[in-house]
C-alpha atoms as a PDB file:
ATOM      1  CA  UNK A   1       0.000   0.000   0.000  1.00  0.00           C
ATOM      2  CA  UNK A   2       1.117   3.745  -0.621  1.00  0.00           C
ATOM      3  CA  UNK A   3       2.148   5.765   2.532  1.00  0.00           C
ATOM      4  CA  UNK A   4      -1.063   8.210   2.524  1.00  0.00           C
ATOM      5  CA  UNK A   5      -2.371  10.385   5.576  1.00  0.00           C
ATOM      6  CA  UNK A   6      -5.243   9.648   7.731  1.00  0.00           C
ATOM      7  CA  UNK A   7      -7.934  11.931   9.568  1.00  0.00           C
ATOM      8  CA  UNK A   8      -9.328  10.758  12.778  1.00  0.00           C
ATOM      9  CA  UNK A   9     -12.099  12.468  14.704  1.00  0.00           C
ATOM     10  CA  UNK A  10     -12.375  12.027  18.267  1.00  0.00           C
ATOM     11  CA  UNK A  11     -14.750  11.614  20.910  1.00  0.00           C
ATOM     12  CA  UNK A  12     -13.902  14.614  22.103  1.00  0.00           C
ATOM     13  CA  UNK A  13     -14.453  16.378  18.075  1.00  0.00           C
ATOM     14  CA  UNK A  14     -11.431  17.244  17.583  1.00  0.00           C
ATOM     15  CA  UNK A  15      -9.959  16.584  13.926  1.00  0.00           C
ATOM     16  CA  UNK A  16      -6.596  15.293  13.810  1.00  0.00           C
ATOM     17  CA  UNK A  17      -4.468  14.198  11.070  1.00  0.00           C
ATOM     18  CA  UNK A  18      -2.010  11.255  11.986  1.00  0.00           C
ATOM     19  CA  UNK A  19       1.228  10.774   9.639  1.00  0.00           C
ATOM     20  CA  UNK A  20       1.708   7.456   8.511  1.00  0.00           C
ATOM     21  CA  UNK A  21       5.127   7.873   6.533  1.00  0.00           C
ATOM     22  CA  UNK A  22       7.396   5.827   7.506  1.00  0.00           C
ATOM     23  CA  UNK A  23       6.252   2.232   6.981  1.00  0.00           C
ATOM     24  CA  UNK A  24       8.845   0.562   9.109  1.00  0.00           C
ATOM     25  CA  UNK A  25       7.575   1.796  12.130  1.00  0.00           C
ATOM     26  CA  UNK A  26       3.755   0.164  11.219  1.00  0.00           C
ATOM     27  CA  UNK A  27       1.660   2.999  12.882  1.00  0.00           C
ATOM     28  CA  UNK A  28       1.929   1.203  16.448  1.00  0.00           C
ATOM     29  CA  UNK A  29       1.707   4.372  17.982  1.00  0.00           C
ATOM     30  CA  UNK A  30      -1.370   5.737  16.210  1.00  0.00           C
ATOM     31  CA  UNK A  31      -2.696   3.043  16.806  1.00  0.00           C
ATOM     32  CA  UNK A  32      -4.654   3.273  20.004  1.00  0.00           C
ATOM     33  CA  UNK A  33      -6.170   6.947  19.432  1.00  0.00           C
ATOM     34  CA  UNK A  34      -7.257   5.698  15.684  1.00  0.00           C
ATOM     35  CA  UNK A  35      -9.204   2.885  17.587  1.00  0.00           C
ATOM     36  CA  UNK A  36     -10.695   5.085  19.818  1.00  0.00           C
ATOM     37  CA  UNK A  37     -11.850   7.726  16.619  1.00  0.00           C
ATOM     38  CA  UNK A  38     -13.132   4.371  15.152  1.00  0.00           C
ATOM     39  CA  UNK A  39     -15.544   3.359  17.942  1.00  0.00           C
ATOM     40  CA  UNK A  40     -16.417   7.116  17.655  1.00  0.00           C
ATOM     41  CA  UNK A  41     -17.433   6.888  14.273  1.00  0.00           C
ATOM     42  CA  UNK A  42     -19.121   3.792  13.617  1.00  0.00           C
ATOM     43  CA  UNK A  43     -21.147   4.896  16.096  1.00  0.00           C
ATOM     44  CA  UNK A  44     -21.575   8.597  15.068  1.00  0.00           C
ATOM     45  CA  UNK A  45     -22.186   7.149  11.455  1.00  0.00           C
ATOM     46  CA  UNK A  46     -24.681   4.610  11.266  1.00  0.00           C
ATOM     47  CA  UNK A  47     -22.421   1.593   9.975  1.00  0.00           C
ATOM     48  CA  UNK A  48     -23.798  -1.656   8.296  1.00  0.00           C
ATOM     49  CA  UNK A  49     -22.185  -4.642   8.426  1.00  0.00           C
ATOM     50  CA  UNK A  50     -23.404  -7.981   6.224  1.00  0.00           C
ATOM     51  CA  UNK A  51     -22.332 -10.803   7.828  1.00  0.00           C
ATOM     52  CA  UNK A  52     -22.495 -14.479   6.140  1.00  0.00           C
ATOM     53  CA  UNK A  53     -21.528 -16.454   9.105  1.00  0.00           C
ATOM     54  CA  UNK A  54     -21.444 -19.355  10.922  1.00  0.00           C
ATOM     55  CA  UNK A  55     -24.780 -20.849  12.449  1.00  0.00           C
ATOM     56  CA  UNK A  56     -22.505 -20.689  16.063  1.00  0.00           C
ATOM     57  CA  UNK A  57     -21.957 -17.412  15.774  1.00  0.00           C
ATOM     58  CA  UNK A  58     -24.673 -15.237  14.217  1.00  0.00           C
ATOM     59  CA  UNK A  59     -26.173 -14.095  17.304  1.00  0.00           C
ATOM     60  CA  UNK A  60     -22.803 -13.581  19.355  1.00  0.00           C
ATOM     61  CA  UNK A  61     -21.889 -11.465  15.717  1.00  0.00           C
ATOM     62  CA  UNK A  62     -25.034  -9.323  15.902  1.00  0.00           C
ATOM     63  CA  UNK A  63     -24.545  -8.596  19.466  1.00  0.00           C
ATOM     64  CA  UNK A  64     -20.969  -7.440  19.265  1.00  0.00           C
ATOM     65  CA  UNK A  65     -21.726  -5.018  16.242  1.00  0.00           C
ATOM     66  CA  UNK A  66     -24.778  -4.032  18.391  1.00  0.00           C
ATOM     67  CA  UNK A  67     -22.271  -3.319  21.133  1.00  0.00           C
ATOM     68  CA  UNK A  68     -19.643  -1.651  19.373  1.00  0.00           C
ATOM     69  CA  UNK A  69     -22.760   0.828  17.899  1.00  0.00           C
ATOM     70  CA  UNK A  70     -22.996  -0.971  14.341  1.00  0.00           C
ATOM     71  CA  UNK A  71     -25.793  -2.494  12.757  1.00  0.00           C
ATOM     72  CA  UNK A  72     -25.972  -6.403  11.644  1.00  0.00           C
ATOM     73  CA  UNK A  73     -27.694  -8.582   9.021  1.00  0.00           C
ATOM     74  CA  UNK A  74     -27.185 -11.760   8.887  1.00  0.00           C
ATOM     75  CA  UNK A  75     -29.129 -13.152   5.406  1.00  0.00           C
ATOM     76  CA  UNK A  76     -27.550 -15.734   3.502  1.00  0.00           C
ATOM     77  CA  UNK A  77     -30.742 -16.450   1.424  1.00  0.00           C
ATOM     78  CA  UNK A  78     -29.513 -16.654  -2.442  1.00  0.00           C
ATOM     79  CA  UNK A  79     -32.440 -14.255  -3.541  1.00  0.00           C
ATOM     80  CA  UNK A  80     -31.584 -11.590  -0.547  1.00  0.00           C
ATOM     81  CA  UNK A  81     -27.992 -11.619  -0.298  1.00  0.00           C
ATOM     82  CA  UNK A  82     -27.039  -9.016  -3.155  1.00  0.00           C
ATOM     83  CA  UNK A  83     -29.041  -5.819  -2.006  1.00  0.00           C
ATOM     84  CA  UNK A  84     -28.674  -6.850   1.847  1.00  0.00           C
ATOM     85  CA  UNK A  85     -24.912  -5.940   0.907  1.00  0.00           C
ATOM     86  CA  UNK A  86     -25.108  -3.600  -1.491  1.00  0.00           C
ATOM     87  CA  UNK A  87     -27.176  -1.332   1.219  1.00  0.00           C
ATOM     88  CA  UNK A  88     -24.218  -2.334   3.819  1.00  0.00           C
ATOM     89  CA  UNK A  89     -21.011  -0.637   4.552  1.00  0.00           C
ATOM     90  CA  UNK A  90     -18.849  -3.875   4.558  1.00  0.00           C
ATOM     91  CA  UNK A  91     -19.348  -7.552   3.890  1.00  0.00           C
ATOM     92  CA  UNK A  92     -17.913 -10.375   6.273  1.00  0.00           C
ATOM     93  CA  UNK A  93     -17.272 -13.919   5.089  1.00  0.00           C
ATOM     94  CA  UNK A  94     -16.832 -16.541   7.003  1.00  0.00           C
ATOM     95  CA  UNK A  95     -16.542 -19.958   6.676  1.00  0.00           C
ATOM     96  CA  UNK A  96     -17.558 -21.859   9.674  1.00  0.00           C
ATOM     97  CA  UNK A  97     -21.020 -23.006   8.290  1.00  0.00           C
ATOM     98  CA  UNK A  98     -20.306 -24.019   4.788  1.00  0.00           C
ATOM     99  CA  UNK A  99     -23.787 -25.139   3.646  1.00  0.00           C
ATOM    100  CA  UNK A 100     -25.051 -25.079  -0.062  1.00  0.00           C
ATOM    101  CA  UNK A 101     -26.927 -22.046   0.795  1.00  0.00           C
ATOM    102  CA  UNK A 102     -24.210 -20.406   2.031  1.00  0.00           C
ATOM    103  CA  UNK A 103     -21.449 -21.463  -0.691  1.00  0.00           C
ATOM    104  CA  UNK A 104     -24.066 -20.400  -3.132  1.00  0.00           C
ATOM    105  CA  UNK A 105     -24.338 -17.190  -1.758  1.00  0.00           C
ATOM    106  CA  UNK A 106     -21.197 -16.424  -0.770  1.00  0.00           C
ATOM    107  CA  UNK A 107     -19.771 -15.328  -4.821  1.00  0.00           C
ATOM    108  CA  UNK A 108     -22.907 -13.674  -5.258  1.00  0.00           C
ATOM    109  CA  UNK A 109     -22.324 -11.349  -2.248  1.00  0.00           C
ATOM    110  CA  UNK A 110     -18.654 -10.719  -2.617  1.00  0.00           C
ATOM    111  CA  UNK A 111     -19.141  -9.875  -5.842  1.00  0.00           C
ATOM    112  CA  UNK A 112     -21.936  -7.408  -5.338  1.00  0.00           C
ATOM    113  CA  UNK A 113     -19.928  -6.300  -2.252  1.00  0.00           C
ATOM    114  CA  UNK A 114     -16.953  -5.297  -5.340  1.00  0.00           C
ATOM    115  CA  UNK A 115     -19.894  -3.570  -7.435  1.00  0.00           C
ATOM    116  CA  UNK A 116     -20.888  -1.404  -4.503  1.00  0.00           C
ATOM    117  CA  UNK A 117     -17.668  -1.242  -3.242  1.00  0.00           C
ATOM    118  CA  UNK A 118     -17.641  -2.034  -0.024  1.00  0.00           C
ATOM    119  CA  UNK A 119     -14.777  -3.993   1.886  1.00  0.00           C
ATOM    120  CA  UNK A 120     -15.315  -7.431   2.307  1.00  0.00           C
ATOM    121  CA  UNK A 121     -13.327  -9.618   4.848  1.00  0.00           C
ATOM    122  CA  UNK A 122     -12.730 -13.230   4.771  1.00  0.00           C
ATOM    123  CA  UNK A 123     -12.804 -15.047   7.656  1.00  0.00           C
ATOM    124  CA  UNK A 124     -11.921 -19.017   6.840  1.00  0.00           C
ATOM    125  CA  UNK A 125     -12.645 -21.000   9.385  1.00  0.00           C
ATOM    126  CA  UNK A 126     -11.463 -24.302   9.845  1.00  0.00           C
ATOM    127  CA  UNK A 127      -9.992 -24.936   6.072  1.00  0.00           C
ATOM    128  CA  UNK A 128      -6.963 -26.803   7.619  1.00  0.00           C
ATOM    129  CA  UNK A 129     -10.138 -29.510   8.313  1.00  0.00           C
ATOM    130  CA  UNK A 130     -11.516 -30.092   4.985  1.00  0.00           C
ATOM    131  CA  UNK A 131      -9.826 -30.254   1.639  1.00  0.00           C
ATOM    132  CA  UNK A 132     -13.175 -29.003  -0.251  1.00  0.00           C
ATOM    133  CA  UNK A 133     -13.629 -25.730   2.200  1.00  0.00           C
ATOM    134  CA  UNK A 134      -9.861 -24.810   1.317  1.00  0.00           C
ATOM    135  CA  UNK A 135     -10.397 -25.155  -2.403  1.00  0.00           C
ATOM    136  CA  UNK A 136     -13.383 -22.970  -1.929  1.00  0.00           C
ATOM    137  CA  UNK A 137     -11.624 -20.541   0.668  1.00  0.00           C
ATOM    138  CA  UNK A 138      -8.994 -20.256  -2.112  1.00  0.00           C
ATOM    139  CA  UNK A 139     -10.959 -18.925  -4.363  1.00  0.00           C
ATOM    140  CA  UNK A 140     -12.368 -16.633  -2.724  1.00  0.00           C
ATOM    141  CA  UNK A 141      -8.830 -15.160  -1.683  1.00  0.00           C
ATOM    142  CA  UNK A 142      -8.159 -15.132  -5.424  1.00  0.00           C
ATOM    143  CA  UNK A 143     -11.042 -12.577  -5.814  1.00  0.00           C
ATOM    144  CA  UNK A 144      -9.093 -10.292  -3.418  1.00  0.00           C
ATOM    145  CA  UNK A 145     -10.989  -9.497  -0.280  1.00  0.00           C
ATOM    146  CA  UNK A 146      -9.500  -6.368   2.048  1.00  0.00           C
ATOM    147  CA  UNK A 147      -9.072  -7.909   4.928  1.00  0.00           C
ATOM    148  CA  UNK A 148      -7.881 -12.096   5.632  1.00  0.00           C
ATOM    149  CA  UNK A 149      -8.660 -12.848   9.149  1.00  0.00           C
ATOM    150  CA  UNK A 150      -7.373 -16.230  10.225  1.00  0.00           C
ATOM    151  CA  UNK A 151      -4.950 -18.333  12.909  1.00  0.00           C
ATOM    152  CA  UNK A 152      -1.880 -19.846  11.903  1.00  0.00           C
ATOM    153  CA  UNK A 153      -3.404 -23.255  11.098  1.00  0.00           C
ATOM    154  CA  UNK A 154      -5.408 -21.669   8.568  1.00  0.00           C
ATOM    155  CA  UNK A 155      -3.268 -19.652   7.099  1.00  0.00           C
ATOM    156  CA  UNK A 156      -0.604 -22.663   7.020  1.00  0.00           C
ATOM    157  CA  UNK A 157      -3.144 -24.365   5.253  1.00  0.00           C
ATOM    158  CA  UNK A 158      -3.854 -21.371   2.525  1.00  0.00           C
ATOM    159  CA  UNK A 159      -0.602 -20.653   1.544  1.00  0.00           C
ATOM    160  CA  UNK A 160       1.772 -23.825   2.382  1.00  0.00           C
ATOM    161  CA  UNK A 161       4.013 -21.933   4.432  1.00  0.00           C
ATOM    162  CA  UNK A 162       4.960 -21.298   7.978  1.00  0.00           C
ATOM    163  CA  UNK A 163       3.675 -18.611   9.813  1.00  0.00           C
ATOM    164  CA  UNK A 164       6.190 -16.534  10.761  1.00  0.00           C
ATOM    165  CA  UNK A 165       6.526 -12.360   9.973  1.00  0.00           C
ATOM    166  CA  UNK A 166       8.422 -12.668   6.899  1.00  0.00           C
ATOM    167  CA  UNK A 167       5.909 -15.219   5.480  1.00  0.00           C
ATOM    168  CA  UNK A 168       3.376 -12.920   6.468  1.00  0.00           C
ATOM    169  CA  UNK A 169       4.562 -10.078   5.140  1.00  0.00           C
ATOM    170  CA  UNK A 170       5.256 -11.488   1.505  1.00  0.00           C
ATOM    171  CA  UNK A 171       1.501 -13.341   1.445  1.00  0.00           C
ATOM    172  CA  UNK A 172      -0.268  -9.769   2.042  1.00  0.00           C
ATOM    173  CA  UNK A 173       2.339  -8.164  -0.665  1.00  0.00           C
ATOM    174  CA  UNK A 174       1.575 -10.746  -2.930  1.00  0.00           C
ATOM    175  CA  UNK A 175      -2.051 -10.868  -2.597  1.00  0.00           C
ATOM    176  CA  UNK A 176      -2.766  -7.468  -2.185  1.00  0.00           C
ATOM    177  CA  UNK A 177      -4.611  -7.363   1.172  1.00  0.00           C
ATOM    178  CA  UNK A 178      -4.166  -6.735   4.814  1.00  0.00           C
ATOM    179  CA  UNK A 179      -3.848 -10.271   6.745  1.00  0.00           C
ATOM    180  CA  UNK A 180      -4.859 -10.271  10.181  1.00  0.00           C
ATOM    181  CA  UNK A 181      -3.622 -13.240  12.437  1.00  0.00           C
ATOM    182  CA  UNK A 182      -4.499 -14.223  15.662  1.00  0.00           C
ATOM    183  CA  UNK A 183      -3.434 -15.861  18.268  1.00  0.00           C
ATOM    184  CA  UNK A 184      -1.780 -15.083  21.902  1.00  0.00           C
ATOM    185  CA  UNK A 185      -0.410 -12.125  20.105  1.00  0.00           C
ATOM    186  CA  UNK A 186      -2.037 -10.581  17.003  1.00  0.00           C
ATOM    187  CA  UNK A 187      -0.116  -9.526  13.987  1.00  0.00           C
ATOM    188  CA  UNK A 188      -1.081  -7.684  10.892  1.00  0.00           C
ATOM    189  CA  UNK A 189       0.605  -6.618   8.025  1.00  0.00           C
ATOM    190  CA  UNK A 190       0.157  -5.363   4.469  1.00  0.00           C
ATOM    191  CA  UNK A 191       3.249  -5.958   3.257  1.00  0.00           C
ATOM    192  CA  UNK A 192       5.128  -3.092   3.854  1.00  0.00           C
ATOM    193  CA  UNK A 193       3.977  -2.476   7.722  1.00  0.00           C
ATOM    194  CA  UNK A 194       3.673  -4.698  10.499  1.00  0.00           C
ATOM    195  CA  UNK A 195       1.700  -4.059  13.988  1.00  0.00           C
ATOM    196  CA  UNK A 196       2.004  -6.335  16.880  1.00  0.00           C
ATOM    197  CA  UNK A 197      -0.876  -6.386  19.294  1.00  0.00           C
ATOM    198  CA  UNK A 198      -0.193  -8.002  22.989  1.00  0.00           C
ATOM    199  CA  UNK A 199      -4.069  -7.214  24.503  1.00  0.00           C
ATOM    200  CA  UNK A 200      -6.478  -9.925  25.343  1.00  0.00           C
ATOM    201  CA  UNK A 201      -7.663 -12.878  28.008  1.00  0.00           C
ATOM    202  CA  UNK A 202      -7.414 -16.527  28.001  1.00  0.00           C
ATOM    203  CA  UNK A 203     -10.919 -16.476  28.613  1.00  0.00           C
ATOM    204  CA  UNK A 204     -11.747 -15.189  25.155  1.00  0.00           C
ATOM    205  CA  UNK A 205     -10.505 -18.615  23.550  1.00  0.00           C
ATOM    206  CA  UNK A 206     -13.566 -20.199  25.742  1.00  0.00           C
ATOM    207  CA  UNK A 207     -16.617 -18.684  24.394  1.00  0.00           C
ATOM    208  CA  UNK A 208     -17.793 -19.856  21.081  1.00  0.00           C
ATOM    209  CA  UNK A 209     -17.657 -17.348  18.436  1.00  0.00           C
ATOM    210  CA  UNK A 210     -15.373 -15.090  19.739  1.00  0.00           C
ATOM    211  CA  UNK A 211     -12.843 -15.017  16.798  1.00  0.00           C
ATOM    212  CA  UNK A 212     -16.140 -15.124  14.369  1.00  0.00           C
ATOM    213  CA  UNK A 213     -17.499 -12.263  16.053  1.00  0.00           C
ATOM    214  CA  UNK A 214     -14.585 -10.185  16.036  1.00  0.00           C
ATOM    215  CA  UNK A 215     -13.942 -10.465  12.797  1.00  0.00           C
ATOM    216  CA  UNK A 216     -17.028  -8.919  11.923  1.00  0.00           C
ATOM    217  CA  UNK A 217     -15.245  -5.258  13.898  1.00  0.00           C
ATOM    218  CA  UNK A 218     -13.142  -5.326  11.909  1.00  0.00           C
ATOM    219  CA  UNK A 219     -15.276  -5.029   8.920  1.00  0.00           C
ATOM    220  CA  UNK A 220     -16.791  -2.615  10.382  1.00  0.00           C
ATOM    221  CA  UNK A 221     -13.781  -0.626  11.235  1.00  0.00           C
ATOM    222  CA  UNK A 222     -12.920  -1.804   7.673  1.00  0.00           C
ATOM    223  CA  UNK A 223     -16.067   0.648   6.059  1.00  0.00           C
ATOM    224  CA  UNK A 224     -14.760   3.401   7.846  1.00  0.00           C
ATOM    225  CA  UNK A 225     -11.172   3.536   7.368  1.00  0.00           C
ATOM    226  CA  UNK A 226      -9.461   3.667   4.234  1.00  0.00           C
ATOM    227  CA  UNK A 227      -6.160   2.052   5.606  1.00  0.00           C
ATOM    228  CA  UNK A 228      -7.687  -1.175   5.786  1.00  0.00           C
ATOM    229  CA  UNK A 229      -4.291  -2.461   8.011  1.00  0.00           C
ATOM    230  CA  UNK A 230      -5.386   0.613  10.580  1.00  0.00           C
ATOM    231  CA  UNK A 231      -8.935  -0.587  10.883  1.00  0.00           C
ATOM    232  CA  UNK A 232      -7.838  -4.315  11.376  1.00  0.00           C
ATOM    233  CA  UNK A 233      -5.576  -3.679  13.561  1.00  0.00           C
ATOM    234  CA  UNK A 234      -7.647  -1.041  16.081  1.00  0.00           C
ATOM    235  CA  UNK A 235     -10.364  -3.730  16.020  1.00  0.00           C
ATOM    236  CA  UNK A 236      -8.255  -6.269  17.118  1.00  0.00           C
ATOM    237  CA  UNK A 237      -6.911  -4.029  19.732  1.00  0.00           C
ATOM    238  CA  UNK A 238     -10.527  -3.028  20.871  1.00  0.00           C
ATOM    239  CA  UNK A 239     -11.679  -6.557  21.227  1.00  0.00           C
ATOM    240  CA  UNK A 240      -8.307  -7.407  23.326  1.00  0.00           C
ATOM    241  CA  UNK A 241      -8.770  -4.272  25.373  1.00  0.00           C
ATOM    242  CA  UNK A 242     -12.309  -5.128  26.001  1.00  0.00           C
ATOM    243  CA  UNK A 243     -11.483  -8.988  26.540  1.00  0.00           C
ATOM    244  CA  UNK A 244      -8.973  -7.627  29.393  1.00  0.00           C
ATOM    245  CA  UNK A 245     -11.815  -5.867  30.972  1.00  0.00           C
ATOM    246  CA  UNK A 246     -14.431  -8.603  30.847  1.00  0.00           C
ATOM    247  CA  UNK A 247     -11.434 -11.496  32.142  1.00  0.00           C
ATOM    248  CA  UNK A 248     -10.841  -9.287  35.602  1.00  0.00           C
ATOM    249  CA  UNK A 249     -14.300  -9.205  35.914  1.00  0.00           C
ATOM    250  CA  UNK A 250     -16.240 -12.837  34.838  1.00  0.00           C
ATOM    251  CA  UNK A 251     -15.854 -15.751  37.006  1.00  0.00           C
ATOM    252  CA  UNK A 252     -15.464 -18.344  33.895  1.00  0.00           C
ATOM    253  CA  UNK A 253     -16.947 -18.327  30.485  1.00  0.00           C
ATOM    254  CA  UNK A 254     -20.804 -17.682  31.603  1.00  0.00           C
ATOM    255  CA  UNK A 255     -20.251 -14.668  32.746  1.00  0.00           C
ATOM    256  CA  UNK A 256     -17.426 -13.825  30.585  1.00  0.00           C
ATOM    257  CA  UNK A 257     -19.632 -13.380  27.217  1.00  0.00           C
ATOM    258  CA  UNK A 258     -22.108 -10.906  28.632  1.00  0.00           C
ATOM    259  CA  UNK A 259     -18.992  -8.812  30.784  1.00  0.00           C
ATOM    260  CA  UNK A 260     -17.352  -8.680  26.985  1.00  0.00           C
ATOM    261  CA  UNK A 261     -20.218  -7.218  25.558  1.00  0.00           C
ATOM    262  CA  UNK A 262     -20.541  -4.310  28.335  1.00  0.00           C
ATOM    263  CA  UNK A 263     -16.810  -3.641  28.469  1.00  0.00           C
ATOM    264  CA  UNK A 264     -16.858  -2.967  24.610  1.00  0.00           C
ATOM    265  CA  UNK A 265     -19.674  -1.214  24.550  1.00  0.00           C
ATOM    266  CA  UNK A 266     -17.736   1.306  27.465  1.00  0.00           C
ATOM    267  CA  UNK A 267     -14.867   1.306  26.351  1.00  0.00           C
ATOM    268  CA  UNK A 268     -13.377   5.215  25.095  1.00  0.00           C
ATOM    269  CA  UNK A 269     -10.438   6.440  23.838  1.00  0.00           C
ATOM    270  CA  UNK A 270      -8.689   7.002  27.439  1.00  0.00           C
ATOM    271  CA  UNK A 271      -9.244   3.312  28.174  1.00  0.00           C
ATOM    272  CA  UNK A 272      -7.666   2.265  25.273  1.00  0.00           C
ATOM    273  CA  UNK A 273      -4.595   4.752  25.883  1.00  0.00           C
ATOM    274  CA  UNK A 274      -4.057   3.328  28.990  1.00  0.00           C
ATOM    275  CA  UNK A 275      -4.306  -0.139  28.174  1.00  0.00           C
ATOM    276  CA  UNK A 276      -2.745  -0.600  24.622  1.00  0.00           C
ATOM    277  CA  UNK A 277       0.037  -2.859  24.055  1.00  0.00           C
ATOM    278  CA  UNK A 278       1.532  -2.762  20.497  1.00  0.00           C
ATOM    279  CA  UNK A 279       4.668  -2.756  18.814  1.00  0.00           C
END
């Protein structure tokens, strides 16, 4: 991607532009207050996501974006699926319910999703398990989404290769997109830039969906940021940031769900200042 300039607005209104010039240093530091103008504007802005998910994680998806101050819709119906995106603001993918419905309607989407365009993010759950969802998940990463959102496993078993930074780097050159992996620590890159994120809980790898759910932030941080490796990356540090919150306060997974929701739904830009941890 070309080094360009940025404009955040804050909760507090104040315009601000943030450099992003040198690539080396991967915008770690802007990173927090561009998260917090984020959560500012998705809500200020009214901000559709269309998600094709999983069965698992539809309504954990539709409460997040709720949440964060987004709006969800969740159709995967063939007839539907086109003007459900084309009146959204981004379009997540993801693969964890791979139904005929849903691989029918999957093209269809992305591609009006490209008409419209909107970013879409693919999310490709479990394609180290089945030999026919990679072949599928394959071509869909041929049709260049923004945004690939997977763990190493996955991304192993897209590309061949180990996943390491360097690997990383040259698969999001290559393909033209932002990859987003996750995992203890986070890492995203576009090629050129690479962030580091260090927030999140144990307790988030217990609750069913949470990955799925996520994912869907960042598509909507994705809609309203043009530096599509900024808006991955300050989703992925709100939902660590809010998973922090929720861990010191649940007493196991139960509770840990509904304390996630309520922590990200709080959670402002002097939070996130505070509790950032990027490189």
């Amino acid at each position: 991607m070309a080094d360009t300039t940025f404009s955040k607005t804050y909760a507090g209104g104040v315009d601000t532009t943030l450099p992003q010039g040198d690539a080396a240093r991967a915008d770690a530091a802007a990173l927090a207050p561009a998260c917090a103008a984020l959560l500012a504007r998705i809500t200020a802005q009214p901000t559709r996501v269309h998600a094709i998910t999983n069965a698992a994680a539809q309504v954990f998806t539709a409460n997040l974006l709720l949440a964060a101050g987004a709006i969800p819709s969740l159709t995967h119906a063939r007839d539907e699926v086109e003007p459900f995106t084309k009146r959204a603001d981004a379009l997540l993918v993801n693969l964890g319910t791979l139904d005929e419905e849903r691989r029918s309607a999957i093209p269809r989407a992305m591609a009006a999703a490209r008409e419209a365009g909107r970013p879409v993010v693919l999310d490709p759950v479990f394609v180290d398990r089945s030999p026919p969802r990679l072949a599928f998940a394959r071509k869909l990463l041929a049709a260049q989404p923004a945004i690939l959102r997977c763990n190493a496993a996955e991304f192993e078993a897209l590309t061949g290769a180990q996943a390491d930074p360097d690997t990383l780097r040259n698969e999001a050159s290559r393909r033209g997109c932002v990859i987003a992996l996750t995992g203890a620590v986070d890492f995203v890159t576009d090629g050129k830039r690479f962030i580091e994120i260090h927030n999140g809980h144990p307790l988030m790898a217990r609750i069913t969906a949470m990955g799925c759910a996520g994912t869907a932030l960042i598509a909507a941080f994705a809609s309203r940021e043009a530096d599509t490796l900024i808006a991955a990356a300050s989703a992925l540090l709100a939902l660590g940031i809010a998973g922090e919150i929720a861990g010191s306060r649940a007493a196991g997974p139960g509770s840990f769900q509904p304390a996630f929701l309520d922590a990200l739904y709080a959670l402002d830009g002097a939070t996130i200042a505070q509790s950032a941890r990027t490189a």
